[in-house]
Protein backbone atom coordinates (compact mmCIF):
# COMPACT_ATOMS: atom_id res chain seq x y z
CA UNK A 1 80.08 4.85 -48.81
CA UNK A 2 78.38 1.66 -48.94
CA UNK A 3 76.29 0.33 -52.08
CA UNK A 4 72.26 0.04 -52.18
CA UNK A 5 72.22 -3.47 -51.90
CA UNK A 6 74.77 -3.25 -48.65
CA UNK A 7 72.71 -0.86 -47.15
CA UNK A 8 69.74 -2.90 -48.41
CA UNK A 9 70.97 -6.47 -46.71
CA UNK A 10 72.14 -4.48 -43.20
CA UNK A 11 68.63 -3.48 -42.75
CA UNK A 12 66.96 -5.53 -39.92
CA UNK A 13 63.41 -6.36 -41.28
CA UNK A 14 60.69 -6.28 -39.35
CA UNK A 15 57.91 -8.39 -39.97
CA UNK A 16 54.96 -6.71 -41.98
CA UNK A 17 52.47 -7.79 -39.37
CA UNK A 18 54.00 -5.27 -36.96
CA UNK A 19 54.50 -2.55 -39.39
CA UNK A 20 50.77 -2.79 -40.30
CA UNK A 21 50.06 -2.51 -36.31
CA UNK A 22 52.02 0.42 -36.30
CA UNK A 23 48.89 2.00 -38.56
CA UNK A 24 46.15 0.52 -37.05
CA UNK A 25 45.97 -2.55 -39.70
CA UNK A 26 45.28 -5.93 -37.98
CA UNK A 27 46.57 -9.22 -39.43
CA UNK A 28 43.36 -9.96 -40.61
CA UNK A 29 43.06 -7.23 -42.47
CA UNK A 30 46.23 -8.47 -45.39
CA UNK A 31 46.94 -11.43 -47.50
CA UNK A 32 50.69 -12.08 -46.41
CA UNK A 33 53.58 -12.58 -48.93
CA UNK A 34 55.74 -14.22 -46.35
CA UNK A 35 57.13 -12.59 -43.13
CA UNK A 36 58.20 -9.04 -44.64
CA UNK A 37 55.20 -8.26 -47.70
CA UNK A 38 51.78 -8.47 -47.76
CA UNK A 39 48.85 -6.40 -49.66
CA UNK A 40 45.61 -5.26 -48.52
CA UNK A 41 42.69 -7.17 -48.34
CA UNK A 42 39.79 -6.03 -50.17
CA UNK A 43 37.57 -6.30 -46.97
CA UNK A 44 39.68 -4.17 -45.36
CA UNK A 45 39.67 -1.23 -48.16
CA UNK A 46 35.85 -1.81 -48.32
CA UNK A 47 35.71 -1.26 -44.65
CA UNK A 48 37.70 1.74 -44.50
CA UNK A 49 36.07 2.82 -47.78
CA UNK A 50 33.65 5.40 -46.15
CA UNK A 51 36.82 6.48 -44.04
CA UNK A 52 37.46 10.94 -44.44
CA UNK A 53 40.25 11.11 -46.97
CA UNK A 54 43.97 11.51 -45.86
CA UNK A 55 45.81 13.58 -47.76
CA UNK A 56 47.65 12.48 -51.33
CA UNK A 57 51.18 13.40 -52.42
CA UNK A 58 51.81 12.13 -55.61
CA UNK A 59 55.26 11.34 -56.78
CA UNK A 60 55.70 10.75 -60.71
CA UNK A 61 57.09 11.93 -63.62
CA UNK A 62 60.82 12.38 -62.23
CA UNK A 63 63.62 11.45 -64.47
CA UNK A 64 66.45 9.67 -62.23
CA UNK A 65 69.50 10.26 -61.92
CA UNK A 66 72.22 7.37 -63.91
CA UNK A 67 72.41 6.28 -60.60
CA UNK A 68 68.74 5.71 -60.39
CA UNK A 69 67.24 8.59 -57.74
CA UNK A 70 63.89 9.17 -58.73
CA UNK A 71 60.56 8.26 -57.78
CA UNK A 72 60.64 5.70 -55.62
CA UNK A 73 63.72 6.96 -53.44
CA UNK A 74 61.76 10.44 -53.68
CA UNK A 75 58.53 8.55 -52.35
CA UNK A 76 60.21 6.32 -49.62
CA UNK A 77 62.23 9.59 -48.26
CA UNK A 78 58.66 11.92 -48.05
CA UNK A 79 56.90 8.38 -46.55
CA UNK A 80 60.24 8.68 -43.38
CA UNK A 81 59.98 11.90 -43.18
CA UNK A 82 56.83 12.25 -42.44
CA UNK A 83 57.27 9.18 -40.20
CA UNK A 84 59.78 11.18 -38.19
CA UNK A 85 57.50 13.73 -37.64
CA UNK A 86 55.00 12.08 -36.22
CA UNK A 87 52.71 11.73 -38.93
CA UNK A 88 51.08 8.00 -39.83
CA UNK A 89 52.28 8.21 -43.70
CA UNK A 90 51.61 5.36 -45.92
CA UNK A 91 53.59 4.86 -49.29
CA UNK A 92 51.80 2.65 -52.28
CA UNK A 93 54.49 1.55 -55.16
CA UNK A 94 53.75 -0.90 -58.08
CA UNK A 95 55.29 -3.17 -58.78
CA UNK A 96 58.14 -2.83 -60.51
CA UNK A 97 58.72 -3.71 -64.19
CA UNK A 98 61.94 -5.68 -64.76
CA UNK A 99 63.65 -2.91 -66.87
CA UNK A 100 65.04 -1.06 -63.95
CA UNK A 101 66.71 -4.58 -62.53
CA UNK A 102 68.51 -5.26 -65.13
CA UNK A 103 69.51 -1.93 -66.77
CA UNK A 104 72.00 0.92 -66.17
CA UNK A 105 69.91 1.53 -62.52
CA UNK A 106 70.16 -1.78 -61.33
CA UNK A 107 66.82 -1.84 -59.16
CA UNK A 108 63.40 0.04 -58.30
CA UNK A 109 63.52 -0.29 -54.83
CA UNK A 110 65.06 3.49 -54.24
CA UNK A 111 68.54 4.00 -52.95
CA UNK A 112 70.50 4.80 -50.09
CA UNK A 113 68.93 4.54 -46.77
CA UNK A 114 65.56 5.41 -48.47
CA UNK A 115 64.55 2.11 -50.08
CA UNK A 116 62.49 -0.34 -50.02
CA UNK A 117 63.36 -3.75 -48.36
CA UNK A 118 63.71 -6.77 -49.25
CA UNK A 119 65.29 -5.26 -52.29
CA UNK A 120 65.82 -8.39 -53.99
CA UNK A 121 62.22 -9.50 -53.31
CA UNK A 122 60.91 -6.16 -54.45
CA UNK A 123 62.83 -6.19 -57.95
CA UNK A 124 62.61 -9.54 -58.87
CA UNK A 125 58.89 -10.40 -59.25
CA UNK A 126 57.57 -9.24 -55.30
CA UNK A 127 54.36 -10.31 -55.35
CA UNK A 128 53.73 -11.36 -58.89
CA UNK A 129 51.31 -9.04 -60.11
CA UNK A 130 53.42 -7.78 -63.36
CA UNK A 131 53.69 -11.55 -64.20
CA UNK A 132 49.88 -11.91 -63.62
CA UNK A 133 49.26 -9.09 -66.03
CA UNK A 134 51.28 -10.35 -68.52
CA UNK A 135 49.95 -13.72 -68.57
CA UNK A 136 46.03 -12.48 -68.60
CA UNK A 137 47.32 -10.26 -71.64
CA UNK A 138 49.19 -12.88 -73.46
CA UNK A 139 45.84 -15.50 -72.88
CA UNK A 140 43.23 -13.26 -74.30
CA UNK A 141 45.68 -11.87 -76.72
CA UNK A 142 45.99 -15.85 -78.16
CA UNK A 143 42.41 -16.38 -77.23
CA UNK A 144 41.19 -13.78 -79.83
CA UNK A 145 43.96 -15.20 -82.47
CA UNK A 146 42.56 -18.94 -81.69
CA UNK A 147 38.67 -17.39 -82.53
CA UNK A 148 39.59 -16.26 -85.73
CA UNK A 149 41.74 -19.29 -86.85
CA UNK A 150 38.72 -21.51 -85.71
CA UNK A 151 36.65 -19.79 -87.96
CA UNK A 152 36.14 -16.43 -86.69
CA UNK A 153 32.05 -16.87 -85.66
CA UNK A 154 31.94 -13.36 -84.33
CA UNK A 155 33.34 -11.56 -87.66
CA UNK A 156 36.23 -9.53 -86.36
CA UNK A 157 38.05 -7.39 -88.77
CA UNK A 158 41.60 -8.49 -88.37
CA UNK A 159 42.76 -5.30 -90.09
CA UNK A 160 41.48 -3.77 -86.98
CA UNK A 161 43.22 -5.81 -84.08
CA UNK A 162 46.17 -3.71 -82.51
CA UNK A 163 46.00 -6.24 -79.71
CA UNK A 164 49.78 -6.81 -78.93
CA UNK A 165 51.36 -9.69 -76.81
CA UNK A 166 53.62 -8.15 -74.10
CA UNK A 167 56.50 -9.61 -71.84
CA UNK A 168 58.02 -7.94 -69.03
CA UNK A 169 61.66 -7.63 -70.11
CA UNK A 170 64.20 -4.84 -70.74
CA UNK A 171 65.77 -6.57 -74.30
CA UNK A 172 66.62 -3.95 -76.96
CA UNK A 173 66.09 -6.73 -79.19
CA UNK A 174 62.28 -6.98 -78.63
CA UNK A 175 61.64 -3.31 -79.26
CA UNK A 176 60.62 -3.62 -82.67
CA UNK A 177 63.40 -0.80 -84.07
């Protein structure tokens, strides 16, 4: 039986352009992340904002297995089988944290032959929104410190702040136990 990441690397991509076709989505309508990613423009979801609803499936809340089968193989599985039966089904995943990489499940990017490709891409910082949030946290976190060691104009009780700095990183050492 061959491993995630064999399966993964076998795959033969096909660029995101033509996968967004497939739905009706026209170049124009994403902001490209090379040849295989790409997100949706916020014209297009404002244009297709007065669209009728689809319908929702909602996959959370599933604990994996050690071998990581949970919500994202669950979720890419339901997205090709509806696929297969002739159904235009769109999956949405975020971004994944870097916990999963680097843990006993070794990815986020679902298993077998129902994952998410480029694997590597997808678990190792994909488009860059989890190190976006953490750097917008981290600034205003150290922009509020810097206020009240300059003085603090605006009188904030520091016995109140619960304002934490966070990093996206699976280290027991950084949980605070």
């Amino acid at each position: 039986m061959k491993s995630d990441i064999e399966i993964a690397q076998e795959a033969k991509l096909e660029p995101i352009t033509e996968v967004a076709a497939t739905i009706g989505i026209s170049p124009d309508d994403i902001e490209l992340y090379g040849k295989y990613k790409a997100k949706l423009s916020e014209e297009y979801l404002s244009k297709i904002s007065n669209n009728k609803n689809g319908k929702l499936i909602l996959v959370t809340a599933i604990n994996p297995t050690p071998a990581g089968e949970g919500k994202t193989t669950t979720t890419v599985g339901l997205g090709q089988a509806f696929g297969k039966l002739g159904k235009k089904a769109v999956i949405a995943l975020r971004e994944p944290s870097l916990g999963p990489c680097f843990g006993i499940k070794g990815g986020a990017a679902g298993g077998g032959m129902a994952q998410v490709v480029p694997m590597e891409d997808l678990n190792l910082h994909f488009t860059g929104d989890f190190h976006a949030i953490t750097s917008a946290n981290n600034l205003l976190a150290a922009m509020l410190d810097n206020h009240i060691h300059q003085g603090n104009e605006l009188r904030i009780d520091t016995r109140q702040i619960i304002w934490k700095r966070c990093l996206d990183m699976n280290d027991r050492a950084l949980n605070g136990k």
